[in-house]
Each structure stands twice: as C-alpha cells, then as structure tokens.
PDB file of N, CA and C in Angstrom:
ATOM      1  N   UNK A   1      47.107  11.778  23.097  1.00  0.00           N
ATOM      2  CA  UNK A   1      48.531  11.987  23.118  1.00  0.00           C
ATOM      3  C   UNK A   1      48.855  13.462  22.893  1.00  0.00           C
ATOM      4  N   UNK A   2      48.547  14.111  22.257  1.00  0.00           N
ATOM      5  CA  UNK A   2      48.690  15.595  21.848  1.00  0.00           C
ATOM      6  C   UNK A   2      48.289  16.599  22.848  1.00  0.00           C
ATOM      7  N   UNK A   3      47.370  16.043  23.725  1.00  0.00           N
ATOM      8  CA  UNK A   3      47.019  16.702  25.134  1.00  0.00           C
ATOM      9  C   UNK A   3      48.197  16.551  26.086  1.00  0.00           C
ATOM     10  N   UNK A   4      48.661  15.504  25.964  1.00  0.00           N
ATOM     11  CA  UNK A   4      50.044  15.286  27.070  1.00  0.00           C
ATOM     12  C   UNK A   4      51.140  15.742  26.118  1.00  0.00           C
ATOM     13  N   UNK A   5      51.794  16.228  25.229  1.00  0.00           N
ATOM     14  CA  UNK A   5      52.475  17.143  24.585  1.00  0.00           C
ATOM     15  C   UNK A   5      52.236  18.521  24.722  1.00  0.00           C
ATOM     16  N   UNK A   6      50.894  19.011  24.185  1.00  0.00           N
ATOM     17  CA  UNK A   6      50.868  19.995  24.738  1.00  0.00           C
ATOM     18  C   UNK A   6      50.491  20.601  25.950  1.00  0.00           C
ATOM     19  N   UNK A   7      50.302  19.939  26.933  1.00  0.00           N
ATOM     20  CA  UNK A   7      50.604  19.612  28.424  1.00  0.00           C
ATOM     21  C   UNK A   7      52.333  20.068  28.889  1.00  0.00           C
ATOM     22  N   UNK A   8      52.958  19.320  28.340  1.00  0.00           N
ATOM     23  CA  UNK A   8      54.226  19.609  28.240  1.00  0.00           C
ATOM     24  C   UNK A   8      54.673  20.493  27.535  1.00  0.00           C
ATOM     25  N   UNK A   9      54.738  20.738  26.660  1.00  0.00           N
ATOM     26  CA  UNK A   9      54.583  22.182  26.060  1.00  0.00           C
ATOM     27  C   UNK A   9      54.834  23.392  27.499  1.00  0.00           C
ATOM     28  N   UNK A  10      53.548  23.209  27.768  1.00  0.00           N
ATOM     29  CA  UNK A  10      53.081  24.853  28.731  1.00  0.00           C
ATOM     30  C   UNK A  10      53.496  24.292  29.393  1.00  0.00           C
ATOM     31  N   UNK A  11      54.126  23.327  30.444  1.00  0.00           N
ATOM     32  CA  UNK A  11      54.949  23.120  31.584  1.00  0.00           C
ATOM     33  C   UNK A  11      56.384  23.624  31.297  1.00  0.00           C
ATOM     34  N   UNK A  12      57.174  23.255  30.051  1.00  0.00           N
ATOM     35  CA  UNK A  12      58.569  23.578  29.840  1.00  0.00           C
ATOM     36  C   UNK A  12      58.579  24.963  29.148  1.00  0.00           C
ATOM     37  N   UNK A  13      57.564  25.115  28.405  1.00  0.00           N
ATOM     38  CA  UNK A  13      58.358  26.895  27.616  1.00  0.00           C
ATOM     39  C   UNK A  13      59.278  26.917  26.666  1.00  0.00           C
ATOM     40  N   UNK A  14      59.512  25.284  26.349  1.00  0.00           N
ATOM     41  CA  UNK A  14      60.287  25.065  25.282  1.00  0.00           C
ATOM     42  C   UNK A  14      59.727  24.596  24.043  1.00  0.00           C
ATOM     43  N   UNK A  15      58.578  24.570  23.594  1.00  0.00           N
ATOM     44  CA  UNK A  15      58.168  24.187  22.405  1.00  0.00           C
ATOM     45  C   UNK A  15      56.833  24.545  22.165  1.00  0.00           C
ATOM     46  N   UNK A  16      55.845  24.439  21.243  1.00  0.00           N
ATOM     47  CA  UNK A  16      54.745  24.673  20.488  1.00  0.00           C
ATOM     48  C   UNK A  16      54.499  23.217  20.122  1.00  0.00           C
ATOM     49  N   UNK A  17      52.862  23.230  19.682  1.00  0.00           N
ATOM     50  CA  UNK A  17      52.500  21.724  19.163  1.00  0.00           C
ATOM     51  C   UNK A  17      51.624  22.040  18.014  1.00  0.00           C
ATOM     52  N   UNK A  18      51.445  21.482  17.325  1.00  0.00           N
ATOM     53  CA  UNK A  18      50.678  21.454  15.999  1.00  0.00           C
ATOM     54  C   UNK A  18      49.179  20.487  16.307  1.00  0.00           C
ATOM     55  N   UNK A  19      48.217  21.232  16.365  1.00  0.00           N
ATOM     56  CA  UNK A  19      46.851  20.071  17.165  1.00  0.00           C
ATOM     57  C   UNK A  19      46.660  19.683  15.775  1.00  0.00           C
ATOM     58  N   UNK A  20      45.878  18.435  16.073  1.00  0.00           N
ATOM     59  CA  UNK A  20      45.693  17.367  14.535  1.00  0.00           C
ATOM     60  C   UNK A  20      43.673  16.926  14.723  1.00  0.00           C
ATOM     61  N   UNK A  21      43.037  17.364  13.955  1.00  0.00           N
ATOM     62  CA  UNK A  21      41.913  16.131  13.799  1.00  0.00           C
ATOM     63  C   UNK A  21      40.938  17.695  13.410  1.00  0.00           C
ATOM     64  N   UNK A  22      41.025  18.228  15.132  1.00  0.00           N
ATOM     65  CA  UNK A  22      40.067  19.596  14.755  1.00  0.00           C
ATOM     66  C   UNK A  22      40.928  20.633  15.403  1.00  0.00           C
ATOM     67  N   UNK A  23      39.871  21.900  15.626  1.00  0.00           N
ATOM     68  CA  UNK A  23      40.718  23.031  15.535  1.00  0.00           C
ATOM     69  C   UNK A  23      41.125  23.271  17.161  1.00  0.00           C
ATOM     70  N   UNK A  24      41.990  23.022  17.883  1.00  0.00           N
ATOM     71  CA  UNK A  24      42.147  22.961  18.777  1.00  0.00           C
ATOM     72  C   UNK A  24      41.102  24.316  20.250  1.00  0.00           C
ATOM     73  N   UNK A  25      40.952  25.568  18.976  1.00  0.00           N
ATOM     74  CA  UNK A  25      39.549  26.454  20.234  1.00  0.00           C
ATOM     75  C   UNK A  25      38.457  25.266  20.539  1.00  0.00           C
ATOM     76  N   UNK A  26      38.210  24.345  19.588  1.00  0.00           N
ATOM     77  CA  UNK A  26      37.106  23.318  19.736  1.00  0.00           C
ATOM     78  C   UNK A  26      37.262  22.110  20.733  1.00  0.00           C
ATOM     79  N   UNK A  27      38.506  21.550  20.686  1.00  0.00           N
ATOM     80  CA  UNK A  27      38.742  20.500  21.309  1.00  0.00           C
ATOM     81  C   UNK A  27      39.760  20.473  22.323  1.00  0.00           C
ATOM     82  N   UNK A  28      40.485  21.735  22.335  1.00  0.00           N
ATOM     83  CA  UNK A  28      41.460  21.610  23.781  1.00  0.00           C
ATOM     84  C   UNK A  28      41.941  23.177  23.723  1.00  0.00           C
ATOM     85  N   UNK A  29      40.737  24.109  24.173  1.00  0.00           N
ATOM     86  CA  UNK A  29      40.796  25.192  24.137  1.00  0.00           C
ATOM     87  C   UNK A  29      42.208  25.231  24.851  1.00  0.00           C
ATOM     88  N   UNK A  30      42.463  25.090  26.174  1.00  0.00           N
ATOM     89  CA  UNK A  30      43.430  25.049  27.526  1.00  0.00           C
ATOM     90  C   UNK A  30      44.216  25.091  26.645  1.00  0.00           C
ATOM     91  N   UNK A  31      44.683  24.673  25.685  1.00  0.00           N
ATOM     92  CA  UNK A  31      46.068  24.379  25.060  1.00  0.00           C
ATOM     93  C   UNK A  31      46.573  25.421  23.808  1.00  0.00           C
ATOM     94  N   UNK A  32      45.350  26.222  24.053  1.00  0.00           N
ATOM     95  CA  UNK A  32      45.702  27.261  22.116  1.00  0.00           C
ATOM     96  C   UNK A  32      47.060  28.452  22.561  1.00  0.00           C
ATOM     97  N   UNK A  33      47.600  28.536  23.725  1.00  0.00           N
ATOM     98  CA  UNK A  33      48.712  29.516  24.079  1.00  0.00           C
ATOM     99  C   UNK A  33      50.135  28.599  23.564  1.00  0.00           C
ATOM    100  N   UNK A  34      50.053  27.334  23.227  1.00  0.00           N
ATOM    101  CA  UNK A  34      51.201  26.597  22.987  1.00  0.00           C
ATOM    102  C   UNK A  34      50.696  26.145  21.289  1.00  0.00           C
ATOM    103  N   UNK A  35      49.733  26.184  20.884  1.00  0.00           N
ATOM    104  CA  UNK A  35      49.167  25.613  19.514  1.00  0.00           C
ATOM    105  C   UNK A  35      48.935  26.804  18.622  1.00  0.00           C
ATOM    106  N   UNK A  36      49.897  27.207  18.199  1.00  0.00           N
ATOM    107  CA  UNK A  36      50.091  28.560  16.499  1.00  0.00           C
ATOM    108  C   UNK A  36      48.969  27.664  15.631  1.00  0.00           C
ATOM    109  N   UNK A  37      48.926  26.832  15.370  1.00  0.00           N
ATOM    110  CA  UNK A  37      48.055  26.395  13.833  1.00  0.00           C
ATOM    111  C   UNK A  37      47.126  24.654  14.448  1.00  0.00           C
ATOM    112  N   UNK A  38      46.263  24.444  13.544  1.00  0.00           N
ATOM    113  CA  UNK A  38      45.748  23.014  13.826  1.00  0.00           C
ATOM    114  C   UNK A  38      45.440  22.777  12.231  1.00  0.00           C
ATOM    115  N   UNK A  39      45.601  21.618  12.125  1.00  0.00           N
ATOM    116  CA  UNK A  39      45.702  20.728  10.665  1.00  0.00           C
ATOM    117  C   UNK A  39      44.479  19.972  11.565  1.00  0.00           C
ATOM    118  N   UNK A  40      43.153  20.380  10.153  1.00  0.00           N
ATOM    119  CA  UNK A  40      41.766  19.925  10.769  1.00  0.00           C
ATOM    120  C   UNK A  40      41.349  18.476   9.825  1.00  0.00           C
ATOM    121  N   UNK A  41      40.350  18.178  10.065  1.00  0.00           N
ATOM    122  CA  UNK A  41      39.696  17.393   8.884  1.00  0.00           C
ATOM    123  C   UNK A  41      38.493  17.108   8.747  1.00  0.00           C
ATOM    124  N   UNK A  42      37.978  17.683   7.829  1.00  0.00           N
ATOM    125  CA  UNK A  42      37.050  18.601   7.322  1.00  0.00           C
ATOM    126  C   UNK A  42      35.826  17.160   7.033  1.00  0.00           C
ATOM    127  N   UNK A  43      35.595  16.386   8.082  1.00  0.00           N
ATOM    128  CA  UNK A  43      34.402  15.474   8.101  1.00  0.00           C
ATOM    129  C   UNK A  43      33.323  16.184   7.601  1.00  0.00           C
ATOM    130  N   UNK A  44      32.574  17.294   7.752  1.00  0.00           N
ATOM    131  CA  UNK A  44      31.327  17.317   7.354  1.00  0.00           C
ATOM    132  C   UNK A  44      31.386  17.529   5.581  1.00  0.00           C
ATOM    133  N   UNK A  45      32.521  17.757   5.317  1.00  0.00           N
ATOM    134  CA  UNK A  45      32.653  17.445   3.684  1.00  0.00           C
ATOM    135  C   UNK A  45      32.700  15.723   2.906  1.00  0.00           C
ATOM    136  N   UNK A  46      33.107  15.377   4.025  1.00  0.00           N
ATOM    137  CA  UNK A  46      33.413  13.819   3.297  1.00  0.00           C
ATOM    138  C   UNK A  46      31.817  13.299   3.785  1.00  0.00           C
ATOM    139  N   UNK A  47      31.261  13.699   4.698  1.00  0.00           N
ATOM    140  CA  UNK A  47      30.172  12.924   5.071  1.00  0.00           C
ATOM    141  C   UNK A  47      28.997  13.758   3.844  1.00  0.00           C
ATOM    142  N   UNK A  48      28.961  14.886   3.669  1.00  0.00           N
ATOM    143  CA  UNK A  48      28.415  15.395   2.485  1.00  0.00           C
ATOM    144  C   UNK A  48      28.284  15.157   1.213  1.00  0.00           C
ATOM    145  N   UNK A  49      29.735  14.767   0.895  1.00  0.00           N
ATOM    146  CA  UNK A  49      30.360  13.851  -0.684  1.00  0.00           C
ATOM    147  C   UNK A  49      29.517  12.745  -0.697  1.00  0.00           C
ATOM    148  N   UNK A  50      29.695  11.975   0.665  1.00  0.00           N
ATOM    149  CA  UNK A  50      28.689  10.369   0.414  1.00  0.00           C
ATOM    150  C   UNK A  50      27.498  10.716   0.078  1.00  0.00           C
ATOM    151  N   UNK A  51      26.922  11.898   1.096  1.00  0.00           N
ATOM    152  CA  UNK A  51      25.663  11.348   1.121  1.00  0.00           C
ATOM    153  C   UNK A  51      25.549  12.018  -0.992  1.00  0.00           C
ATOM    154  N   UNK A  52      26.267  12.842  -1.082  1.00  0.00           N
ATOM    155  CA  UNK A  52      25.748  13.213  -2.343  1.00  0.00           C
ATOM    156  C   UNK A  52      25.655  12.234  -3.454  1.00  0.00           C
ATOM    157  N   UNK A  53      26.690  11.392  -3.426  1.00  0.00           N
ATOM    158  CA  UNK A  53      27.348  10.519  -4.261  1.00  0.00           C
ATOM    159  C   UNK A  53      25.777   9.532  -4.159  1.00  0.00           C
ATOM    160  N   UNK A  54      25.303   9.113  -2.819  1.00  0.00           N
ATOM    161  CA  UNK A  54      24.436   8.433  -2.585  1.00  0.00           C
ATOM    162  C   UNK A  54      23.050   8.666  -3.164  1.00  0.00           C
ATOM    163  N   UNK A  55      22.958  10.141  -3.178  1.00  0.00           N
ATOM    164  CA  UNK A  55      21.308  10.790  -3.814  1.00  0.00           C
ATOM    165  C   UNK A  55      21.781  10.770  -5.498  1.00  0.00           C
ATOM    166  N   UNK A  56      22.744  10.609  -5.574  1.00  0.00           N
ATOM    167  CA  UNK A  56      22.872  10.972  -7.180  1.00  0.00           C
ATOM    168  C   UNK A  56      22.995   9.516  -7.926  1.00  0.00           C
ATOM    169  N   UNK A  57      22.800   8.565  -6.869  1.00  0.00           N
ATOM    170  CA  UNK A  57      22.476   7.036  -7.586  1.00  0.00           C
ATOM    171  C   UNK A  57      24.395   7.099  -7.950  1.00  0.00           C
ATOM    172  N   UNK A  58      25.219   7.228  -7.448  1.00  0.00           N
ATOM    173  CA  UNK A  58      26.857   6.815  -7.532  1.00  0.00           C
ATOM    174  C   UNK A  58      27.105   6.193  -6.564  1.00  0.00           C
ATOM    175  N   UNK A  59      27.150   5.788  -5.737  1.00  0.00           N
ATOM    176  CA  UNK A  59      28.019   5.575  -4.024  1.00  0.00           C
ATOM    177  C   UNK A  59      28.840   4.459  -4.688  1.00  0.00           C
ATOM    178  N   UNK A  60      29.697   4.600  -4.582  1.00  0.00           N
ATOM    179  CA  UNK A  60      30.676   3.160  -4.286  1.00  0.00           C
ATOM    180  C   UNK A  60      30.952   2.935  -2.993  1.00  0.00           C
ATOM    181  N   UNK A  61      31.739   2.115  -2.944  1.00  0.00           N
ATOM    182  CA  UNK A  61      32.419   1.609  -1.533  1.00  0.00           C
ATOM    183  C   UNK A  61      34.300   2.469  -1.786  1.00  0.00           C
ATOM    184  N   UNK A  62      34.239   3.114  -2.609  1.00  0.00           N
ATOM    185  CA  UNK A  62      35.333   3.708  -2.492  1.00  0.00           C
ATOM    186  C   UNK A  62      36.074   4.651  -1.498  1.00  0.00           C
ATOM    187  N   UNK A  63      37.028   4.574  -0.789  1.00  0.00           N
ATOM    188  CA  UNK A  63      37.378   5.264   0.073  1.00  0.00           C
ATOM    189  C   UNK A  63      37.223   6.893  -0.027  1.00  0.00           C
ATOM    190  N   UNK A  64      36.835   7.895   0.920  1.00  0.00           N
ATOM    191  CA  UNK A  64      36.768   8.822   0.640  1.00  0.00           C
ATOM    192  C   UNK A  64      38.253   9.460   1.459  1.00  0.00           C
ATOM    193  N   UNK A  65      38.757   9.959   0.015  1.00  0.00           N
ATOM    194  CA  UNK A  65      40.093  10.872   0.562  1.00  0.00           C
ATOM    195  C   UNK A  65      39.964  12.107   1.109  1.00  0.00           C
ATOM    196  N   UNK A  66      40.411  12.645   2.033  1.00  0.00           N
ATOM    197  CA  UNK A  66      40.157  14.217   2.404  1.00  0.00           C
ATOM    198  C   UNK A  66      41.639  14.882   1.672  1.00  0.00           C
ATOM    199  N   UNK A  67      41.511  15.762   0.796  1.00  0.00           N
ATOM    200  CA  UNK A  67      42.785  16.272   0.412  1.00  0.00           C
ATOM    201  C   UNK A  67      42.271  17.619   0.536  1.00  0.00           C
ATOM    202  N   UNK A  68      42.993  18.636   0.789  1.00  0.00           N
ATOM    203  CA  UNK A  68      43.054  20.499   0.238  1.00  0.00           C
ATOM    204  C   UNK A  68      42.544  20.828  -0.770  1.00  0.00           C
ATOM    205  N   UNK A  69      42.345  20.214  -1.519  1.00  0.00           N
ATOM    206  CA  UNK A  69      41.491  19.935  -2.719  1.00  0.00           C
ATOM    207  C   UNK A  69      39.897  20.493  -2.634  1.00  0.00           C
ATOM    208  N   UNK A  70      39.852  19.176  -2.310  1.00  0.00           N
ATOM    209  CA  UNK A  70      38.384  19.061  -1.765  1.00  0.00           C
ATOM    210  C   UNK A  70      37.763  19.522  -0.683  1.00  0.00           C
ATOM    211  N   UNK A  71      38.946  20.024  -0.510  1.00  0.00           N
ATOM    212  CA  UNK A  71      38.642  20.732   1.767  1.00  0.00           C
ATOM    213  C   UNK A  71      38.294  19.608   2.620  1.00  0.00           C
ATOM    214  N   UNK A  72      38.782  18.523   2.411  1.00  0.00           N
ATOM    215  CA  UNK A  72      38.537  17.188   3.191  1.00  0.00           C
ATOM    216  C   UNK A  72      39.972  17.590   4.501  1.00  0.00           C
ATOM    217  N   UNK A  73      40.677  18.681   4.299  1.00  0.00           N
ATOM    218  CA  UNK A  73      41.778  18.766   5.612  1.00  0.00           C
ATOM    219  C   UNK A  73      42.557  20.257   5.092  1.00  0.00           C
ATOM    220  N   UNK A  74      42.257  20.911   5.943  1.00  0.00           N
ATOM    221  CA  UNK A  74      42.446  22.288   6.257  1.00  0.00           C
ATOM    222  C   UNK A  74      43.190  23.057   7.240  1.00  0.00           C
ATOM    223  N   UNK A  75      44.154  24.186   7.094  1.00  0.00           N
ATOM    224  CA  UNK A  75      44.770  24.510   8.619  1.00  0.00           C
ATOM    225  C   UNK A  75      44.178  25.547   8.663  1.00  0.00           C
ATOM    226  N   UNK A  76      43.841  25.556   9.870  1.00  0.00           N
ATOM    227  CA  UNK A  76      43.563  26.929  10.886  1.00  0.00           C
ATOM    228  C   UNK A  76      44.575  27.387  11.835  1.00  0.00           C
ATOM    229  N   UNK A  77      44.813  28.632  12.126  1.00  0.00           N
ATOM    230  CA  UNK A  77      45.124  29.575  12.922  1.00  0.00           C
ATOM    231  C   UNK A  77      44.577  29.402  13.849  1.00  0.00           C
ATOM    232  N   UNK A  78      45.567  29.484  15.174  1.00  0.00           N
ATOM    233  CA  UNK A  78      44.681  29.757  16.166  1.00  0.00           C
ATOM    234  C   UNK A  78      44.921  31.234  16.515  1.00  0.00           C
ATOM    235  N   UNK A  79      43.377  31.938  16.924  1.00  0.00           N
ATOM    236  CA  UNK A  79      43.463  33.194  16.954  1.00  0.00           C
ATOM    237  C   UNK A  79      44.189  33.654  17.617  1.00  0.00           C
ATOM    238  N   UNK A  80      44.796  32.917  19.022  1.00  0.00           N
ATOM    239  CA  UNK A  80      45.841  33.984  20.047  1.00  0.00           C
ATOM    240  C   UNK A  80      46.927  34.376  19.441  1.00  0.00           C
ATOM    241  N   UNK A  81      47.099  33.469  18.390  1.00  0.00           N
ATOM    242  CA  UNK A  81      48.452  33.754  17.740  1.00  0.00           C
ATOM    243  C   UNK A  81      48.362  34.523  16.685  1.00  0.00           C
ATOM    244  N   UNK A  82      47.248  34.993  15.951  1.00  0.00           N
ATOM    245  CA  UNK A  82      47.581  35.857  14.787  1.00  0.00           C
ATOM    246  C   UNK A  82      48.348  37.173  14.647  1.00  0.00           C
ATOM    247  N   UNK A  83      48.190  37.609  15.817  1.00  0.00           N
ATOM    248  CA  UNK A  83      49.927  38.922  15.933  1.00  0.00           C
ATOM    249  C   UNK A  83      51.008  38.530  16.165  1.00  0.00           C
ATOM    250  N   UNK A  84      51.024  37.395  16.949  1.00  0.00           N
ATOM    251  CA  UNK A  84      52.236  36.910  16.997  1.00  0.00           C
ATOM    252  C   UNK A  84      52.999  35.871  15.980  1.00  0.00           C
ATOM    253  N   UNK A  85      52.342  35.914  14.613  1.00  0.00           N
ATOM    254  CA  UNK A  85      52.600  35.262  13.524  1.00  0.00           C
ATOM    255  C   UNK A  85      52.925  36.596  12.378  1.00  0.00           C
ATOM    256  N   UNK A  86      54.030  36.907  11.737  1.00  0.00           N
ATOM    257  CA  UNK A  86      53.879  37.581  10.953  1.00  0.00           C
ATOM    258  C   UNK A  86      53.548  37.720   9.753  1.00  0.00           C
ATOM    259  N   UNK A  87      52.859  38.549   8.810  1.00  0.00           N
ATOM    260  CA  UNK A  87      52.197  38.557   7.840  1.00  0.00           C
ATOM    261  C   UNK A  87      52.519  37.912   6.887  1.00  0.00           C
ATOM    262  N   UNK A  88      53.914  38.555   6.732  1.00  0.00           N
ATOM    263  CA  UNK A  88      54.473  37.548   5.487  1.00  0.00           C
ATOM    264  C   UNK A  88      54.624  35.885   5.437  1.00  0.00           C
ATOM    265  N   UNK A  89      54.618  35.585   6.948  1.00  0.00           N
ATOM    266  CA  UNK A  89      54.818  34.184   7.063  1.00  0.00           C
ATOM    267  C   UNK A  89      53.757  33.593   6.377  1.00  0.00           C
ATOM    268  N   UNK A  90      52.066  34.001   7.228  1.00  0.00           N
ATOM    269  CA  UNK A  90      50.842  33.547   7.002  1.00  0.00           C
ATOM    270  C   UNK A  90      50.480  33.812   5.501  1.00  0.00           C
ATOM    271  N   UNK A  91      50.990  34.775   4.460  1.00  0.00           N
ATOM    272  CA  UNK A  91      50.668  35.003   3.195  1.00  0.00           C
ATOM    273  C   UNK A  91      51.272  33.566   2.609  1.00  0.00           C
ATOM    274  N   UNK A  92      52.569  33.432   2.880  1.00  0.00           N
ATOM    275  CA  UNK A  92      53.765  31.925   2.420  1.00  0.00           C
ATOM    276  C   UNK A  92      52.531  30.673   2.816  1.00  0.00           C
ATOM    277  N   UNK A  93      52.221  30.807   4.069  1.00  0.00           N
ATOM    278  CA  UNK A  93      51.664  29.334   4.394  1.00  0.00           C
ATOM    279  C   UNK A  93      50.513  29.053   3.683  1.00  0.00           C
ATOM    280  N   UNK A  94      49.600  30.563   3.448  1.00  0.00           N
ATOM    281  CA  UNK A  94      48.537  30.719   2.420  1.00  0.00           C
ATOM    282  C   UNK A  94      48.636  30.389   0.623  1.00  0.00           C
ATOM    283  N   UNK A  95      49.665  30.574   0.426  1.00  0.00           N
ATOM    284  CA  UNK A  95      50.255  30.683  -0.874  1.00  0.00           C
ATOM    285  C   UNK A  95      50.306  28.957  -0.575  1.00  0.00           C
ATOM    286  N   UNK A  96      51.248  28.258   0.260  1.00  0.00           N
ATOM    287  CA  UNK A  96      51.330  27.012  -0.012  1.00  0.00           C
ATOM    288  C   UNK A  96      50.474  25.815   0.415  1.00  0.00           C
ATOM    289  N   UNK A  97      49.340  26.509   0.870  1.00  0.00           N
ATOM    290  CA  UNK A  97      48.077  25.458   0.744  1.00  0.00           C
ATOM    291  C   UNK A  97      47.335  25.898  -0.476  1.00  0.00           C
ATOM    292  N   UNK A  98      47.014  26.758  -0.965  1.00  0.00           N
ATOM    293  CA  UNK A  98      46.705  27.247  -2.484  1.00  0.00           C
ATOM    294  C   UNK A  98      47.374  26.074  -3.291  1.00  0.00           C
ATOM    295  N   UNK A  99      48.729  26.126  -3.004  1.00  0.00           N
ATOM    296  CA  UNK A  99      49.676  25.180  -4.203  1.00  0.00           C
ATOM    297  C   UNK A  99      49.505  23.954  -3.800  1.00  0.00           C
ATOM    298  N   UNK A 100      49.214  23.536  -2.548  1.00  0.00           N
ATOM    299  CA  UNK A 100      49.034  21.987  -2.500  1.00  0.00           C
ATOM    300  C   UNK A 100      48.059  21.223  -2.855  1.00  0.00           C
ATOM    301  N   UNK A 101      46.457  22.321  -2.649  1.00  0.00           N
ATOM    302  CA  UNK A 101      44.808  22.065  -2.832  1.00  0.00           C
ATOM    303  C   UNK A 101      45.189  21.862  -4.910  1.00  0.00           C
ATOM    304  N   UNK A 102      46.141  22.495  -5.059  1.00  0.00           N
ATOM    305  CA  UNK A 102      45.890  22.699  -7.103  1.00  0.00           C
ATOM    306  C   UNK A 102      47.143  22.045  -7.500  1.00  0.00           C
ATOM    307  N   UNK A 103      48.015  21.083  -6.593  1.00  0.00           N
ATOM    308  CA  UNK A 103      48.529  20.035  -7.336  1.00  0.00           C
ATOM    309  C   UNK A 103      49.622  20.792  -7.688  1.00  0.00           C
ATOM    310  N   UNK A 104      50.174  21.824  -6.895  1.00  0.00           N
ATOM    311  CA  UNK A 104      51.472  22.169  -7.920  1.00  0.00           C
ATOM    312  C   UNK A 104      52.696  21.909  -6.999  1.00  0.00           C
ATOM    313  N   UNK A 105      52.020  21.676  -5.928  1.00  0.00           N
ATOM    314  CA  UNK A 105      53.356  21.093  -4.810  1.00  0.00           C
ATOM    315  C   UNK A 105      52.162  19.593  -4.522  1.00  0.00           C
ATOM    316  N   UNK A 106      53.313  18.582  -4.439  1.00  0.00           N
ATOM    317  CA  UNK A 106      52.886  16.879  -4.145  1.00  0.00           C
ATOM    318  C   UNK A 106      53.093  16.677  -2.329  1.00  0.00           C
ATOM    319  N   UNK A 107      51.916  17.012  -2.160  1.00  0.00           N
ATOM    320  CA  UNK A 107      51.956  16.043  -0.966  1.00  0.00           C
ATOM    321  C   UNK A 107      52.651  14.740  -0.656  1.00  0.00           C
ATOM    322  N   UNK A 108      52.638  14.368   0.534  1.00  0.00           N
ATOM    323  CA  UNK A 108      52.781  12.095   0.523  1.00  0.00           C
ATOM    324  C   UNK A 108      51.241  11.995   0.568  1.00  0.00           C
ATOM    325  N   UNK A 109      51.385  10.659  -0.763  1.00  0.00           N
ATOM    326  CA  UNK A 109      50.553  10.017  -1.364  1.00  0.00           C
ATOM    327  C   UNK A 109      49.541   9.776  -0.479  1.00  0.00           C
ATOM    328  N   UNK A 110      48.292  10.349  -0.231  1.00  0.00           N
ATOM    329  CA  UNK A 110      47.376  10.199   0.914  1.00  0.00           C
ATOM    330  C   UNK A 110      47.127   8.253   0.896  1.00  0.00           C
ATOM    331  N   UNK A 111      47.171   7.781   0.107  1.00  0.00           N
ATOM    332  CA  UNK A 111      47.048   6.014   0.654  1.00  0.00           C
ATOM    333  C   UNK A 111      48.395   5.469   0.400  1.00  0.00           C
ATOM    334  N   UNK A 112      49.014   5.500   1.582  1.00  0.00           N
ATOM    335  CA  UNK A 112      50.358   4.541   1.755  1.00  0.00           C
ATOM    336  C   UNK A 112      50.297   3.880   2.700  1.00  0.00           C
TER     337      UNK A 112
END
C-alpha cells in the first residue's frame, strides 16, 4: 500500500509519505524523492534479544516489544532530503526521539 501512495505522491506533487517497516533506500529506493523520513523496525534487535534471552537460560514466550528504547523502531532520514530539511527541525525531531526512547514523552501504549 505505501508503494501506491507513494506512487501517487510523485504523480501529483502534492504530498510526501512517511515509509514504515524499513528504510525506504532499502526497500523502495524509486520512492526516496517523495519519502523525507522512514519509521524502521529494528528486527535484528528483537531477533538478538531472543536469541540472548534464550542462551542465558530466560526465554519466555513473552512478546517482544520494539520501543526507542531498546532500538526495536527507529527513524531514519532519507539522505536526498537532508538539505532540504532544516537543521533546527532535525535537532527537534532528534531531541524528541531522545525523549520518547527515556520515557519523558508517552508514546500510544505499544499493546492496544
């Protein structure tokens, strides 16, 4: 779905898209002239946590959350855009994943 958005996107000239899962240079290069940022998720950390949890004689069956925290979900920049993003913006967006990874701004409740 996000391919046919940002599909549309670069057909109209009227909007930008936010890519979701990975970093969009990875998974829909074609599309990084309409995609400023991608909200990733940081699988090789959660698959790391298990296996650790697993060598250290812990594993539950407990769900593994990806939060900012833990770097289980991360935004990236996409590079075409880093001049065309201004500094102060990217310091703010930096500042407020800092505050979200340390709990001082509340996300929605990752299990709802």
């Amino acid at each position: 779905m996000q391919a046919t958005t940002a599909a549309n996107s670069q057909k109209t000239k009227k909007s930008s898209v936010i890519w979701v899962d990975a970093k969009v240079m990875n998974t829909g290069k074609q599309y990084a002239n309409v995609t400023p940022v991608s909200v990733v998720k940081g699988l090789a950390e959660g698959v790391f946590a298990t296996i650790k949890e697993a060598h250290d004689g812990k594993f539950t069956s407990k769900a593994y959350v990806g939060t900012m925290a833990n770097k289980g979900v991360s935004i990236a920049l996409t590079p075409a855009w880093n001049n065309k993003i201004p500094a102060k913006l990217k310091a703010e967006i930096n500042q407020l994943s800092k505050d979200i990874a340390a709990g001082r701004i509340l996300a929605l409740d990752p299990i709802e």
